[in-house]
C-alpha atoms as a PDB file:
ATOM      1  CA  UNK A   1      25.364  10.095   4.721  1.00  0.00           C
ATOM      2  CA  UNK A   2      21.518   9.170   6.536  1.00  0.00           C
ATOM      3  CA  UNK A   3      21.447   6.272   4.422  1.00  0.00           C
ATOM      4  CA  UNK A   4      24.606   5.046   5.165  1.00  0.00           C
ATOM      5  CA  UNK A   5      24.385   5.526   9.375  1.00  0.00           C
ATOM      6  CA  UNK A   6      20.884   4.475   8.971  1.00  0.00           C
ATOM      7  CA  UNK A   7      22.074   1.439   7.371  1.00  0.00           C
ATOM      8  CA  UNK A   8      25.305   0.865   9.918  1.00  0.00           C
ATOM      9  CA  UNK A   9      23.032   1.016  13.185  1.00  0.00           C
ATOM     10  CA  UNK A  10      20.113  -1.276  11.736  1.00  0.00           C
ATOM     11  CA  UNK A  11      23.553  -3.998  11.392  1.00  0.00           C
ATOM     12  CA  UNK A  12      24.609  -3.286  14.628  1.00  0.00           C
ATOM     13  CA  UNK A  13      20.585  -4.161  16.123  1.00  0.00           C
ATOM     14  CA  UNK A  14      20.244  -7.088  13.526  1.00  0.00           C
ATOM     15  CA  UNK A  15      24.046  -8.606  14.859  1.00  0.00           C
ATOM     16  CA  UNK A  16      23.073  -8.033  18.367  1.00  0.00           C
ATOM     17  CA  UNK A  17      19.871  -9.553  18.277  1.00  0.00           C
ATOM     18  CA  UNK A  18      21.650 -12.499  16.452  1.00  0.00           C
ATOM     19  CA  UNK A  19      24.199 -12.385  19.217  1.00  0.00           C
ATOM     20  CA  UNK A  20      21.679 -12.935  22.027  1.00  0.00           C
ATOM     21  CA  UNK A  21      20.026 -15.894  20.331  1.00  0.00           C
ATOM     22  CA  UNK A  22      23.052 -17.965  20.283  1.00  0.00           C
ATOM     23  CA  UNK A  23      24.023 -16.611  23.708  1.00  0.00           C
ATOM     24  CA  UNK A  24      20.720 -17.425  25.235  1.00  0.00           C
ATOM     25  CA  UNK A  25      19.958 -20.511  22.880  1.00  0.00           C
ATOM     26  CA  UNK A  26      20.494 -23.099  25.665  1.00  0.00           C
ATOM     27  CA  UNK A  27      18.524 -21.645  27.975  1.00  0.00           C
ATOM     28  CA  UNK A  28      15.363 -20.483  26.361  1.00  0.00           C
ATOM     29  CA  UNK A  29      12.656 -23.029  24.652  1.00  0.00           C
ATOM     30  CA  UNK A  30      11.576 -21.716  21.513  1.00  0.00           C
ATOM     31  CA  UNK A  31      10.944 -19.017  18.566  1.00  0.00           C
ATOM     32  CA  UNK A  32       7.710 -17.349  17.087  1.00  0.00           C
ATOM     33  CA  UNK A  33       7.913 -15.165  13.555  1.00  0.00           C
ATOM     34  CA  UNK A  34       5.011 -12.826  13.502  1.00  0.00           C
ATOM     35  CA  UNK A  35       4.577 -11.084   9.793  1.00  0.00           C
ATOM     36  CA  UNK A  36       1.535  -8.567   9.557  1.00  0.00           C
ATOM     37  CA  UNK A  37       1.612  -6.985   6.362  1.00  0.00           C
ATOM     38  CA  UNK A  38      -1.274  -5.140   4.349  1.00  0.00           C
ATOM     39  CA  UNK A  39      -0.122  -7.031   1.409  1.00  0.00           C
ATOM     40  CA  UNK A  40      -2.094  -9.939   1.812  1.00  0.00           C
ATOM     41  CA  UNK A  41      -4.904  -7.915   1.022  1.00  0.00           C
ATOM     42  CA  UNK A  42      -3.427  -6.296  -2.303  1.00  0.00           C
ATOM     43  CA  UNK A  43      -2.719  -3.030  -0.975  1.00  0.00           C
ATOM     44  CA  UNK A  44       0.124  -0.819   0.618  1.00  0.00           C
ATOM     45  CA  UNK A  45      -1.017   1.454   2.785  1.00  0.00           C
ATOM     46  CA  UNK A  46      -2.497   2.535   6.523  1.00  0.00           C
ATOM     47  CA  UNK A  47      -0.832   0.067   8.606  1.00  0.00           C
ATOM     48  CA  UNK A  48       1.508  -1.222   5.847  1.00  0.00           C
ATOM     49  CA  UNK A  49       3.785  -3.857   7.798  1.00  0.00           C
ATOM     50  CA  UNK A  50       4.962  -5.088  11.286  1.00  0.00           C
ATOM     51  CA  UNK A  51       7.511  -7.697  11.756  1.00  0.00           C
ATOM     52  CA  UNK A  52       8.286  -9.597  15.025  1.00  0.00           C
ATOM     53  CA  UNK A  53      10.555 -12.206  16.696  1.00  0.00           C
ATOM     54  CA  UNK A  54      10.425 -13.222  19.988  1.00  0.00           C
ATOM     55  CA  UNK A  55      12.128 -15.282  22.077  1.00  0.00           C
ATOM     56  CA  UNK A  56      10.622 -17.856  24.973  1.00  0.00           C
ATOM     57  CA  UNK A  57      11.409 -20.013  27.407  1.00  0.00           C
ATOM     58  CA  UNK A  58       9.846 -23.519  27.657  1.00  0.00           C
ATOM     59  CA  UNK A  59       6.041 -23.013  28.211  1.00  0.00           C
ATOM     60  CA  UNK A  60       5.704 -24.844  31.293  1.00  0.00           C
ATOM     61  CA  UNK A  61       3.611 -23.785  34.871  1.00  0.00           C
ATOM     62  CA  UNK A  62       6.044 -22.061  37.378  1.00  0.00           C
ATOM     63  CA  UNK A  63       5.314 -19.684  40.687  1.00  0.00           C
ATOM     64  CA  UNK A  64       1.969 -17.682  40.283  1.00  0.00           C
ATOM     65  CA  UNK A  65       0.678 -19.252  37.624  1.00  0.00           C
ATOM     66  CA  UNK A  66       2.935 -17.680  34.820  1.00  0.00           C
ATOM     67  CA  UNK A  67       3.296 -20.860  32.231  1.00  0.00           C
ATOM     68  CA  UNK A  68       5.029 -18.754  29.352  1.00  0.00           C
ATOM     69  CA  UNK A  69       8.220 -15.794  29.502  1.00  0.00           C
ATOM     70  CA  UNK A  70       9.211 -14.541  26.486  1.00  0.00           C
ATOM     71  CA  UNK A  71      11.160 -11.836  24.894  1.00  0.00           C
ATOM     72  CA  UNK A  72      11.161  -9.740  21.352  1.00  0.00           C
ATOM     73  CA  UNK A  73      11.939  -7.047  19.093  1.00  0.00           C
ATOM     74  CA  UNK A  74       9.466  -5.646  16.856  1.00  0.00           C
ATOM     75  CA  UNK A  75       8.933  -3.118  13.786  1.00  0.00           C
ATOM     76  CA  UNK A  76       5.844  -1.404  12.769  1.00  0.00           C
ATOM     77  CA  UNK A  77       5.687   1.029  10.188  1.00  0.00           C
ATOM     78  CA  UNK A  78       2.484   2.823   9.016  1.00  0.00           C
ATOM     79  CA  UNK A  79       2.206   4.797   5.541  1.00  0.00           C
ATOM     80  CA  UNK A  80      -0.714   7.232   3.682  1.00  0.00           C
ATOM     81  CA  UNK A  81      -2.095   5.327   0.645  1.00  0.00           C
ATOM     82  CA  UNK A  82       0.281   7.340  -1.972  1.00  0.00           C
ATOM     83  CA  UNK A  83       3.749   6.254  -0.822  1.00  0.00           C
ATOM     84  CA  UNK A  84       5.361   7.331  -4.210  1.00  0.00           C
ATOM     85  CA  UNK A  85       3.773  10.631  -3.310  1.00  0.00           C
ATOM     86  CA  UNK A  86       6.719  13.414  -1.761  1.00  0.00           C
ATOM     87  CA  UNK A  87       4.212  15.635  -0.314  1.00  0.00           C
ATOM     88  CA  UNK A  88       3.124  15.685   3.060  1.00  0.00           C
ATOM     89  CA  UNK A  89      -0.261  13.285   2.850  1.00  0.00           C
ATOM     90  CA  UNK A  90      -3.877  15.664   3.467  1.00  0.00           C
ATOM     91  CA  UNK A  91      -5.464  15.236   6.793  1.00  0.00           C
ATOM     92  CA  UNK A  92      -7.905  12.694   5.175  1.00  0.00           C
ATOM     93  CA  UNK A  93      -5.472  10.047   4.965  1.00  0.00           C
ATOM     94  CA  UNK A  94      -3.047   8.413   7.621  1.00  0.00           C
ATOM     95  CA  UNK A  95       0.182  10.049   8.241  1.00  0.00           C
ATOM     96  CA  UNK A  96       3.751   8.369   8.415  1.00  0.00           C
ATOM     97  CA  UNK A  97       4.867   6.733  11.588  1.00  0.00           C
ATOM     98  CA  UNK A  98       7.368   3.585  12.572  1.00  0.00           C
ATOM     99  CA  UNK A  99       8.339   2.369  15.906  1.00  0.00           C
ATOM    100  CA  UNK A 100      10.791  -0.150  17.175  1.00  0.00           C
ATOM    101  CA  UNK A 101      10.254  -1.853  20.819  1.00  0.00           C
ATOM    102  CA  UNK A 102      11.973  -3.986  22.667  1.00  0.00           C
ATOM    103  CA  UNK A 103       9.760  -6.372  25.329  1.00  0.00           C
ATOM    104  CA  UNK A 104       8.559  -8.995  28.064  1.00  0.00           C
ATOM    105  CA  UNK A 105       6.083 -10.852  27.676  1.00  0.00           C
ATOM    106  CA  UNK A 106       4.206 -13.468  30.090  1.00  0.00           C
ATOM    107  CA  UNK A 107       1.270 -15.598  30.052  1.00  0.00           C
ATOM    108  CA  UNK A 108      -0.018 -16.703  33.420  1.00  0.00           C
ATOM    109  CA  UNK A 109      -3.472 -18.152  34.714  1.00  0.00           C
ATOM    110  CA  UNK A 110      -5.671 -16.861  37.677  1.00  0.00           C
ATOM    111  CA  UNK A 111      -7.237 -18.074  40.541  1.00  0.00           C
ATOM    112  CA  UNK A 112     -10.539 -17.807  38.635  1.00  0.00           C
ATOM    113  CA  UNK A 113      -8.899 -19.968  35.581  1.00  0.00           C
ATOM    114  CA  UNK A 114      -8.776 -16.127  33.650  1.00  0.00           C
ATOM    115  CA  UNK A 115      -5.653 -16.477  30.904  1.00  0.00           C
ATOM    116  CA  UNK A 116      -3.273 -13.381  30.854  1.00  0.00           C
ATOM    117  CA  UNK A 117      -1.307 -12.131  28.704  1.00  0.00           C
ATOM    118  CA  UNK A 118       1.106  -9.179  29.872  1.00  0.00           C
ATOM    119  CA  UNK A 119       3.195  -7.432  27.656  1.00  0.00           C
ATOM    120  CA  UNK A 120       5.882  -4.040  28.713  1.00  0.00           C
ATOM    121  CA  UNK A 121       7.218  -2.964  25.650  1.00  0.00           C
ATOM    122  CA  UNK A 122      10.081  -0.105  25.192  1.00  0.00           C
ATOM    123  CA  UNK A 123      11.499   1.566  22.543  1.00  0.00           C
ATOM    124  CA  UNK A 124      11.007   4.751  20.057  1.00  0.00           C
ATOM    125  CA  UNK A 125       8.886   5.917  17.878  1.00  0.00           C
ATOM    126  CA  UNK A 126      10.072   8.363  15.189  1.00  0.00           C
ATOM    127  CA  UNK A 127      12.757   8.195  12.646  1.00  0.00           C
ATOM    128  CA  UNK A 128      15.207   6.117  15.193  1.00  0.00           C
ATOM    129  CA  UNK A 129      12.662   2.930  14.399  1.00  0.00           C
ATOM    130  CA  UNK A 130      14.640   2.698  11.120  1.00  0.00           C
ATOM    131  CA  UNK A 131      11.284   1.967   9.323  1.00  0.00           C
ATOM    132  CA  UNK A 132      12.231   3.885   6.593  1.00  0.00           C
ATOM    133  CA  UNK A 133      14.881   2.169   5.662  1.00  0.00           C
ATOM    134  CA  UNK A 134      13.393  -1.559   6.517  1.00  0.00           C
ATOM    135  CA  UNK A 135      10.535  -0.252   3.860  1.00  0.00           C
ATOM    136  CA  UNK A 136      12.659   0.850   1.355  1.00  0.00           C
ATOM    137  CA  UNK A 137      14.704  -1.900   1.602  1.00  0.00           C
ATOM    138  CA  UNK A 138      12.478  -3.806   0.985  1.00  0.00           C
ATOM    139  CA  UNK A 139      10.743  -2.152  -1.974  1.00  0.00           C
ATOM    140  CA  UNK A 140      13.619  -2.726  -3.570  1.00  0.00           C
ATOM    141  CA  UNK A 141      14.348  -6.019  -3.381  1.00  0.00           C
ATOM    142  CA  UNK A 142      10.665  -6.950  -4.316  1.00  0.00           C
ATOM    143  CA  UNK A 143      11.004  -3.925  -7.110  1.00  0.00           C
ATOM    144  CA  UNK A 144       8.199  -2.171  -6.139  1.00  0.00           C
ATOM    145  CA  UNK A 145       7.045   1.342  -5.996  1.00  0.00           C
ATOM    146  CA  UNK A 146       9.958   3.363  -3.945  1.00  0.00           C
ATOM    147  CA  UNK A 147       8.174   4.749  -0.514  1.00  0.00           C
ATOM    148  CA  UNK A 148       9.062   8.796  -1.281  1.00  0.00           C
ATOM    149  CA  UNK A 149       7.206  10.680   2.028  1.00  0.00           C
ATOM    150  CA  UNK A 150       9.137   9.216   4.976  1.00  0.00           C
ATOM    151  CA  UNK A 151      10.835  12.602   5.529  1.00  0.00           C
ATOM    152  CA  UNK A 152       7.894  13.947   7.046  1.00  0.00           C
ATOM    153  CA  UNK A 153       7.140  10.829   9.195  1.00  0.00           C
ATOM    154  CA  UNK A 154       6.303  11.558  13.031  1.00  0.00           C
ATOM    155  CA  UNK A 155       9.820  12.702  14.835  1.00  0.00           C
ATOM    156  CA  UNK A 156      11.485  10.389  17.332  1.00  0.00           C
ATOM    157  CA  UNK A 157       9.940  10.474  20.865  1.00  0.00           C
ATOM    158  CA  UNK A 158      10.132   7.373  23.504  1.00  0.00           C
ATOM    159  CA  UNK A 159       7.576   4.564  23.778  1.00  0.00           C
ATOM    160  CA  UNK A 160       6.820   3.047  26.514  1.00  0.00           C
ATOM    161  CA  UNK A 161       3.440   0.691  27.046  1.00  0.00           C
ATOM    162  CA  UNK A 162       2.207  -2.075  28.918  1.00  0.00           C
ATOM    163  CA  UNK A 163      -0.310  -4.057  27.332  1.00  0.00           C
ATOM    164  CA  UNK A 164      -2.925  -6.482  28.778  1.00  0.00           C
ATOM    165  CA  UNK A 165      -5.522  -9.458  27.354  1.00  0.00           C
ATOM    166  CA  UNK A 166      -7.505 -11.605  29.607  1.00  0.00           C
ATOM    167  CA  UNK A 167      -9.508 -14.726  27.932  1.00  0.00           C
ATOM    168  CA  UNK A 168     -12.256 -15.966  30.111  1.00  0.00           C
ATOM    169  CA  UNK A 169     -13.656 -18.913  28.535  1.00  0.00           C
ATOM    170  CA  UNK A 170     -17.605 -18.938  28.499  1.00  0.00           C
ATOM    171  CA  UNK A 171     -18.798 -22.186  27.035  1.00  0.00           C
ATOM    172  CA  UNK A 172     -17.303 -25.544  25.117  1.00  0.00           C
ATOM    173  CA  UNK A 173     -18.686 -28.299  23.278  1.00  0.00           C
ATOM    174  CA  UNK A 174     -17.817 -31.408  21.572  1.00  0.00           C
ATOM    175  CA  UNK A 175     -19.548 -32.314  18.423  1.00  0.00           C
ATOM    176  CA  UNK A 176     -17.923 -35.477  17.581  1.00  0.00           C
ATOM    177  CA  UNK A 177     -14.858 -37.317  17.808  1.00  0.00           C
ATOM    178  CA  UNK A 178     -12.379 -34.415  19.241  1.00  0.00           C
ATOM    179  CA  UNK A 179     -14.129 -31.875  17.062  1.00  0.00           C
ATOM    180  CA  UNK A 180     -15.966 -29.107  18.800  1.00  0.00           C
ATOM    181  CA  UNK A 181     -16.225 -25.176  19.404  1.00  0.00           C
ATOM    182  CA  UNK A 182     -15.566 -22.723  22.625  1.00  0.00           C
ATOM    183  CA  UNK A 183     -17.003 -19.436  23.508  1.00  0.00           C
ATOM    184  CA  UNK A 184     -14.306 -16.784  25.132  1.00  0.00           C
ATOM    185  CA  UNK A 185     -14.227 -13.473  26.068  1.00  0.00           C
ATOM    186  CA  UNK A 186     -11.868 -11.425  25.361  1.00  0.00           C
ATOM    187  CA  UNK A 187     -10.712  -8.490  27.013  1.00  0.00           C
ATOM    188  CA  UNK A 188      -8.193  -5.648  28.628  1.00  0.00           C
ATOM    189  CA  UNK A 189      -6.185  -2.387  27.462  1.00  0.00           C
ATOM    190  CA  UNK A 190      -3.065  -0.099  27.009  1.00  0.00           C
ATOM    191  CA  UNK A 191      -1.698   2.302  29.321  1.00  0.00           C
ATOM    192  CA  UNK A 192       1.595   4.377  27.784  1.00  0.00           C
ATOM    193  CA  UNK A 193       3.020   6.928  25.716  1.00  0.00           C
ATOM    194  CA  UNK A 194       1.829   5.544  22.624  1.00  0.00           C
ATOM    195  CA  UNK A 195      -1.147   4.324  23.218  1.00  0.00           C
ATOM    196  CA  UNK A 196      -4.229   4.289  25.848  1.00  0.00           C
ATOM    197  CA  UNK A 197      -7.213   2.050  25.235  1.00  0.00           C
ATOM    198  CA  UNK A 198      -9.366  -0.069  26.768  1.00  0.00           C
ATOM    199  CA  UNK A 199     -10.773  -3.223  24.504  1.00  0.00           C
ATOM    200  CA  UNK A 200     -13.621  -6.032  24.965  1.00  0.00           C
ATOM    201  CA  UNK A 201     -15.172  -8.460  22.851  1.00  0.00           C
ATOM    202  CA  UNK A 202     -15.545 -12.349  21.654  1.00  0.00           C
ATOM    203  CA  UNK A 203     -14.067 -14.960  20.290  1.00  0.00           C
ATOM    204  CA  UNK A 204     -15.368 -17.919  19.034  1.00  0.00           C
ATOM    205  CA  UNK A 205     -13.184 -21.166  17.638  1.00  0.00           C
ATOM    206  CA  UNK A 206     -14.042 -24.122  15.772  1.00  0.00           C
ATOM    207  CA  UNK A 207     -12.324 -27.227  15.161  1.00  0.00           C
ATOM    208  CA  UNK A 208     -10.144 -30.465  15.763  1.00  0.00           C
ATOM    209  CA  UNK A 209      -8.517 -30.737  18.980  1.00  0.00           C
ATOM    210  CA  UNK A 210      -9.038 -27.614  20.367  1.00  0.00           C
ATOM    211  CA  UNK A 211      -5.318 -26.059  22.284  1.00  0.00           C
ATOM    212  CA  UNK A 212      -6.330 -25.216  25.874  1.00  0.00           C
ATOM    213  CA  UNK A 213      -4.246 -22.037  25.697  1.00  0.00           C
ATOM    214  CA  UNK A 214      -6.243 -18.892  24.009  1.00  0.00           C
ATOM    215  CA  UNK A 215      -3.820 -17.064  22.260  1.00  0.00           C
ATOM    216  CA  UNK A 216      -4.034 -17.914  18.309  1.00  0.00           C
ATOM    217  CA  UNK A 217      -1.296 -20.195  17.279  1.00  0.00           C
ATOM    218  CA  UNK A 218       0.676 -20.207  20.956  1.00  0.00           C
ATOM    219  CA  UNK A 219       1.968 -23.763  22.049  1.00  0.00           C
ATOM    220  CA  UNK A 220       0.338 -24.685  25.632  1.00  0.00           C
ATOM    221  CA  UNK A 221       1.764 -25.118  28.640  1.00  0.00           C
ATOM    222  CA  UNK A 222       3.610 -28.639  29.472  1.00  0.00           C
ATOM    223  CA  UNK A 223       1.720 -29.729  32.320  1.00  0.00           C
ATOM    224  CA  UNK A 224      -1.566 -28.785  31.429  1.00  0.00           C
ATOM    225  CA  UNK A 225      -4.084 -30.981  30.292  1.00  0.00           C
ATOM    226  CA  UNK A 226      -2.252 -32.752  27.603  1.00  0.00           C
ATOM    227  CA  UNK A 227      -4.054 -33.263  24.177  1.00  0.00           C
ATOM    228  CA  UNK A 228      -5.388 -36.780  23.036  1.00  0.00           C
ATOM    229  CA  UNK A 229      -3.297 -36.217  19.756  1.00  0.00           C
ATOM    230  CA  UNK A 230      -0.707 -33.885  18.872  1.00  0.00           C
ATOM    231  CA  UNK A 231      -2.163 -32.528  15.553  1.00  0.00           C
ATOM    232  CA  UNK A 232      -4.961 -29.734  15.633  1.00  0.00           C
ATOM    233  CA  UNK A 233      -6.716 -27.867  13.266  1.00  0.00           C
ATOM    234  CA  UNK A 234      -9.342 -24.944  14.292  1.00  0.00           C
ATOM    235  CA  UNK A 235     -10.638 -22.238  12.633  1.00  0.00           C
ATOM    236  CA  UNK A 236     -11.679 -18.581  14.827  1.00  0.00           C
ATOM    237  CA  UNK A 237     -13.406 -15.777  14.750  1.00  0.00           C
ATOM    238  CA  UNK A 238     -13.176 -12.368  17.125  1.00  0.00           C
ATOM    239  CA  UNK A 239     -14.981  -8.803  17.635  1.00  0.00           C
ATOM    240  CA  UNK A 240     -13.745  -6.642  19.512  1.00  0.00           C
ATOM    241  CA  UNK A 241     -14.717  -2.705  20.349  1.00  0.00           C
ATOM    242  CA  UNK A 242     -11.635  -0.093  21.376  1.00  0.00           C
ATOM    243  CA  UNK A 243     -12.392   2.633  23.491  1.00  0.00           C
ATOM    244  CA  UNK A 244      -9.385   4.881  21.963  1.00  0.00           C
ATOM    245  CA  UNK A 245      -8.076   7.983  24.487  1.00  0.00           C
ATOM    246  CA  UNK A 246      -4.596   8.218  23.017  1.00  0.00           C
ATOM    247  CA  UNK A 247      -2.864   6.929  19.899  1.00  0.00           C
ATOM    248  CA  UNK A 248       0.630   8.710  19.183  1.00  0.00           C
ATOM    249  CA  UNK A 249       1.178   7.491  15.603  1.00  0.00           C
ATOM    250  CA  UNK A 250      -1.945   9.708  14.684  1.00  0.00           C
ATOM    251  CA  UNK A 251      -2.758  12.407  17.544  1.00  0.00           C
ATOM    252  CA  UNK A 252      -0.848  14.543  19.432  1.00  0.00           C
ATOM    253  CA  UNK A 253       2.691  13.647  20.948  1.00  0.00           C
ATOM    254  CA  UNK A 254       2.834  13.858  25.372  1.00  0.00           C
ATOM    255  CA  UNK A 255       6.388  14.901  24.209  1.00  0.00           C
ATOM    256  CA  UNK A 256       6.498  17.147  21.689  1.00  0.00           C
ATOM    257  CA  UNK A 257       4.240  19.506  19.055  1.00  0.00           C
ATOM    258  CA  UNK A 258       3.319  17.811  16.021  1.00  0.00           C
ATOM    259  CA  UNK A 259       4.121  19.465  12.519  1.00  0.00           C
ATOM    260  CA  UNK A 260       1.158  21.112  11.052  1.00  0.00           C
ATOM    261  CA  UNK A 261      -0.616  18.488   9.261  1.00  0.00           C
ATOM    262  CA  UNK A 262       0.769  15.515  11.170  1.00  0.00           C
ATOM    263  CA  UNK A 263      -1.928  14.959  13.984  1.00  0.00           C
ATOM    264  CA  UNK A 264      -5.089  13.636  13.210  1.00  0.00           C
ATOM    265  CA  UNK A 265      -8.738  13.718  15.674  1.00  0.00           C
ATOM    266  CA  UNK A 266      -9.117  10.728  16.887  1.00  0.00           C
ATOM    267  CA  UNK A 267     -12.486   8.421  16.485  1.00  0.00           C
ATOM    268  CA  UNK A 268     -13.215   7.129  20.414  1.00  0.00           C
ATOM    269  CA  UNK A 269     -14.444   4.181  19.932  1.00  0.00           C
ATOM    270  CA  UNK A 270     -13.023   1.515  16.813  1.00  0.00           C
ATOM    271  CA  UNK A 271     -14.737  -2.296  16.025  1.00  0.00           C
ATOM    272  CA  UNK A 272     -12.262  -4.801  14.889  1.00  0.00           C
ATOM    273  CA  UNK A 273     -12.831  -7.886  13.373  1.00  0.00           C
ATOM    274  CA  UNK A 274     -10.447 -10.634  12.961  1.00  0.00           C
ATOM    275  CA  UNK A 275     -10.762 -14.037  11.302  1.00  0.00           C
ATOM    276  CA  UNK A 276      -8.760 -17.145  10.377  1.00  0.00           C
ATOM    277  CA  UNK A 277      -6.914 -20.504  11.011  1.00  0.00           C
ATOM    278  CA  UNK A 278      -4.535 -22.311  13.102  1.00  0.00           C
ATOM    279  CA  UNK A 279      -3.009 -25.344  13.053  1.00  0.00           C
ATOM    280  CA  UNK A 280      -0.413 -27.780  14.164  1.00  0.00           C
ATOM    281  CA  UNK A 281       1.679 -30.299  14.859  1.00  0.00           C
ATOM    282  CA  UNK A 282       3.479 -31.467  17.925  1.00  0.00           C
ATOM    283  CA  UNK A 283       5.631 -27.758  19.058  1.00  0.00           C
ATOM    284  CA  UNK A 284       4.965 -26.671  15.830  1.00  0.00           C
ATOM    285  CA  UNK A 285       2.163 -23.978  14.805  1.00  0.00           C
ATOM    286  CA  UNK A 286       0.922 -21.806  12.226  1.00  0.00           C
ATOM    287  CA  UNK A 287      -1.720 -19.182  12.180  1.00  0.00           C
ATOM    288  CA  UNK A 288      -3.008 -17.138   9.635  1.00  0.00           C
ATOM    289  CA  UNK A 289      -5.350 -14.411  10.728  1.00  0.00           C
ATOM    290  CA  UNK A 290      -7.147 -11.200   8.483  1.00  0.00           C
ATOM    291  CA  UNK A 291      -7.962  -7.962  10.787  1.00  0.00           C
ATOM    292  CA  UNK A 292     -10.179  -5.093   9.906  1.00  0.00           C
ATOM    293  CA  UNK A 293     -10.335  -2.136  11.459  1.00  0.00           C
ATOM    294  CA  UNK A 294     -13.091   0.790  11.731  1.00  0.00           C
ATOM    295  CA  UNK A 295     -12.342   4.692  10.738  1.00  0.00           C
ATOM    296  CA  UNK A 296      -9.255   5.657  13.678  1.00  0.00           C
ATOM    297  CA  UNK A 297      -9.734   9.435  12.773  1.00  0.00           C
ATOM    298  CA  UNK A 298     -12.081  11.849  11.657  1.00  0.00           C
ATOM    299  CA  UNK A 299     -12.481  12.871   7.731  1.00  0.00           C
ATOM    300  CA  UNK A 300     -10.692   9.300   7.229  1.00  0.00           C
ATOM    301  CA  UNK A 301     -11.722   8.283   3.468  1.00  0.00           C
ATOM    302  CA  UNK A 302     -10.095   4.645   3.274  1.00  0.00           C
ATOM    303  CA  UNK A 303     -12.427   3.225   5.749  1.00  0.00           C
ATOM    304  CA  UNK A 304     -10.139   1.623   7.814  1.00  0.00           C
ATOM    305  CA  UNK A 305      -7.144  -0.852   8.233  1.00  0.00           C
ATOM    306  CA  UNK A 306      -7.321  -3.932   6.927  1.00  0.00           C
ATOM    307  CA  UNK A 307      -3.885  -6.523   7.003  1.00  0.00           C
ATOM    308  CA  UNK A 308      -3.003 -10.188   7.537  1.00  0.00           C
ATOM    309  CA  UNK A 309      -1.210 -11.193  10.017  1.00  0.00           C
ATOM    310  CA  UNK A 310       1.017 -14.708   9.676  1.00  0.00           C
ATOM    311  CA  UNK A 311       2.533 -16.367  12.685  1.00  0.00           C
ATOM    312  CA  UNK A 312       5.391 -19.431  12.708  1.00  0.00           C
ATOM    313  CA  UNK A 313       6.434 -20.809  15.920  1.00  0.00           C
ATOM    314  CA  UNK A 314       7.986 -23.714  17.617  1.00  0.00           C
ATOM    315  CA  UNK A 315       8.791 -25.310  20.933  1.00  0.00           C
ATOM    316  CA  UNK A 316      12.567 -27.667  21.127  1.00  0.00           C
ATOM    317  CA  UNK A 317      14.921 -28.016  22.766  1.00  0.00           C
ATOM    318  CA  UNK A 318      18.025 -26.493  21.008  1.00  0.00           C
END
């Protein structure tokens, strides 16, 4: 009977999303697939898979600044290294969590040429996410090992969370011939149920043609500078430390008590790394980017999170 409402509501979310595409196809300028998925790194566990579509109009500058609206659904499900494992998973590994959000997202430039990306996000985590099912799914179309522990996955509670980056870029030179490298920094933080953090670092690209816009992979806006050619090719590289206060799909709930053995103490302060490429072509791009993450909790054994993350978008007019 679970698997069969679960199964009936995630339809009735997939056929309304589809519905709003075709209803709002006209009107908005393009799509972007984001697929994060520990996979890529021969493994299935921590943060084991996030999928995301969103939704944007034509990237062009308007009042204040804001050169990019866009708007998404996304999935994120996180799993202890033994998924085939029924028992509840020992405080030394991660515990079972999914969410499913709903946003807005802009991108807009400052008075002191800062990019900014702004994202309020709302939706659930718990059992409502429908990871579960989306996982097990899944495994079972790919035939692999059947996730067994979601039953004691974190209980449904609402998410809410605004999230902020600003890119400041330091420095950028040409080498030759269109090919060069920039300097940016990279910074800005959570506030929300699910999460509270504040994050800084660098990031440093390389390449061919070089898009003005920061964010890996995005298309840039119409009327900025435009580019001498339409193809680019860059590679990147970003660190980045996390000051951590609050991170619901490990620690304690504002909402609710945890089951014993669910919450986790937190680690403060988390490096990330991330590394990759980007190219494209025209409104299309592609990104590929690899992200590894520090110890988030104490007595963690795995030493961190480690997934890729691939990202297909385009620009038309439909």
């Amino acid at each position: 009977m679970k698997n069969h409402y679960t199964k009936n509501v995630s339809q009735c979310v997939y056929s309304a999303l589809f519905t709003v595409m075709l209803a709002t196809s006209t009107s908005f300028g393009g799509i972007a697939v984001t697929i994060e998925n520990d996979f890529f790194g021969d493994s299935d566990d921590n943060y084991s898979h996030g999928t995301e579509i969103e939704w944007s109009y034509s990237p062009e500058i308007i009042k204040d600044g804001v050169f990019r609206i866009g708007y998404g659904l996304n999935q994120l499900m996180f799993t202890p290294s033994k998924i085939s494992d029924p028992n509840p998973p020992p405080q030394s590994d991660r515990p079972w969590a999914g969410t499913m959000s709903l946003y807005r997202e802009t991108w807009r430039i400052n008075q002191r040429d800062e990019q900014i990306r702004t994202r309020l996000e709302i939706g659930v985590l718990g059992p409502s996410s429908h990871a579960d099912y989306s996982q097990k799914k899944v495994h079972e179309w790919l035939d692999c090992r059947t996730p067994m522990g979601w039953h004691h996955q974190m209980p449904d509670e609402p998410m809410v969370n605004i999230h902020q980056d600003r890119y400041m870029k330091l420095a950028e030179w040409v080498v030759v011939n269109k090919t060069g490298f920039d300097w940016t920094a990279v910074y800005g933080g959570t506030l929300g149920t699910t999460y509270v953090n504040a994050r800084g670092g660098l990031m440093a690209r390389f390449g061919y043609n070089l898009p003005v816009q920061a964010g890996i992979g995005d298309i840039s806006p119409k009327n900025d500078k435009p580019l001498k050619s339409r193809v680019f090719l860059y590679s990147f590289a970003e660190v980045t430390g996390v000051l951590v206060a609050h991170n619901a799909t490990l620690s304690n709930s504002m909402f609710r008590d945890r089951e014993t053995g669910q919450e986790r103490d937190l680690e403060h302060f988390l490096d990330v790394y991330r590394y990759g490429v980007a190219a494209g072509w025209d409104s299309f791009r592609l990104s590929y980017q690899w992200e590894d993450r520090g110890e988030e909790f104490e007595d963690e054994t795995d030493g961190g999170m480690s997934y890729g993350i691939l990202k297909i978008e385009f620009t038309t007019v439909f």
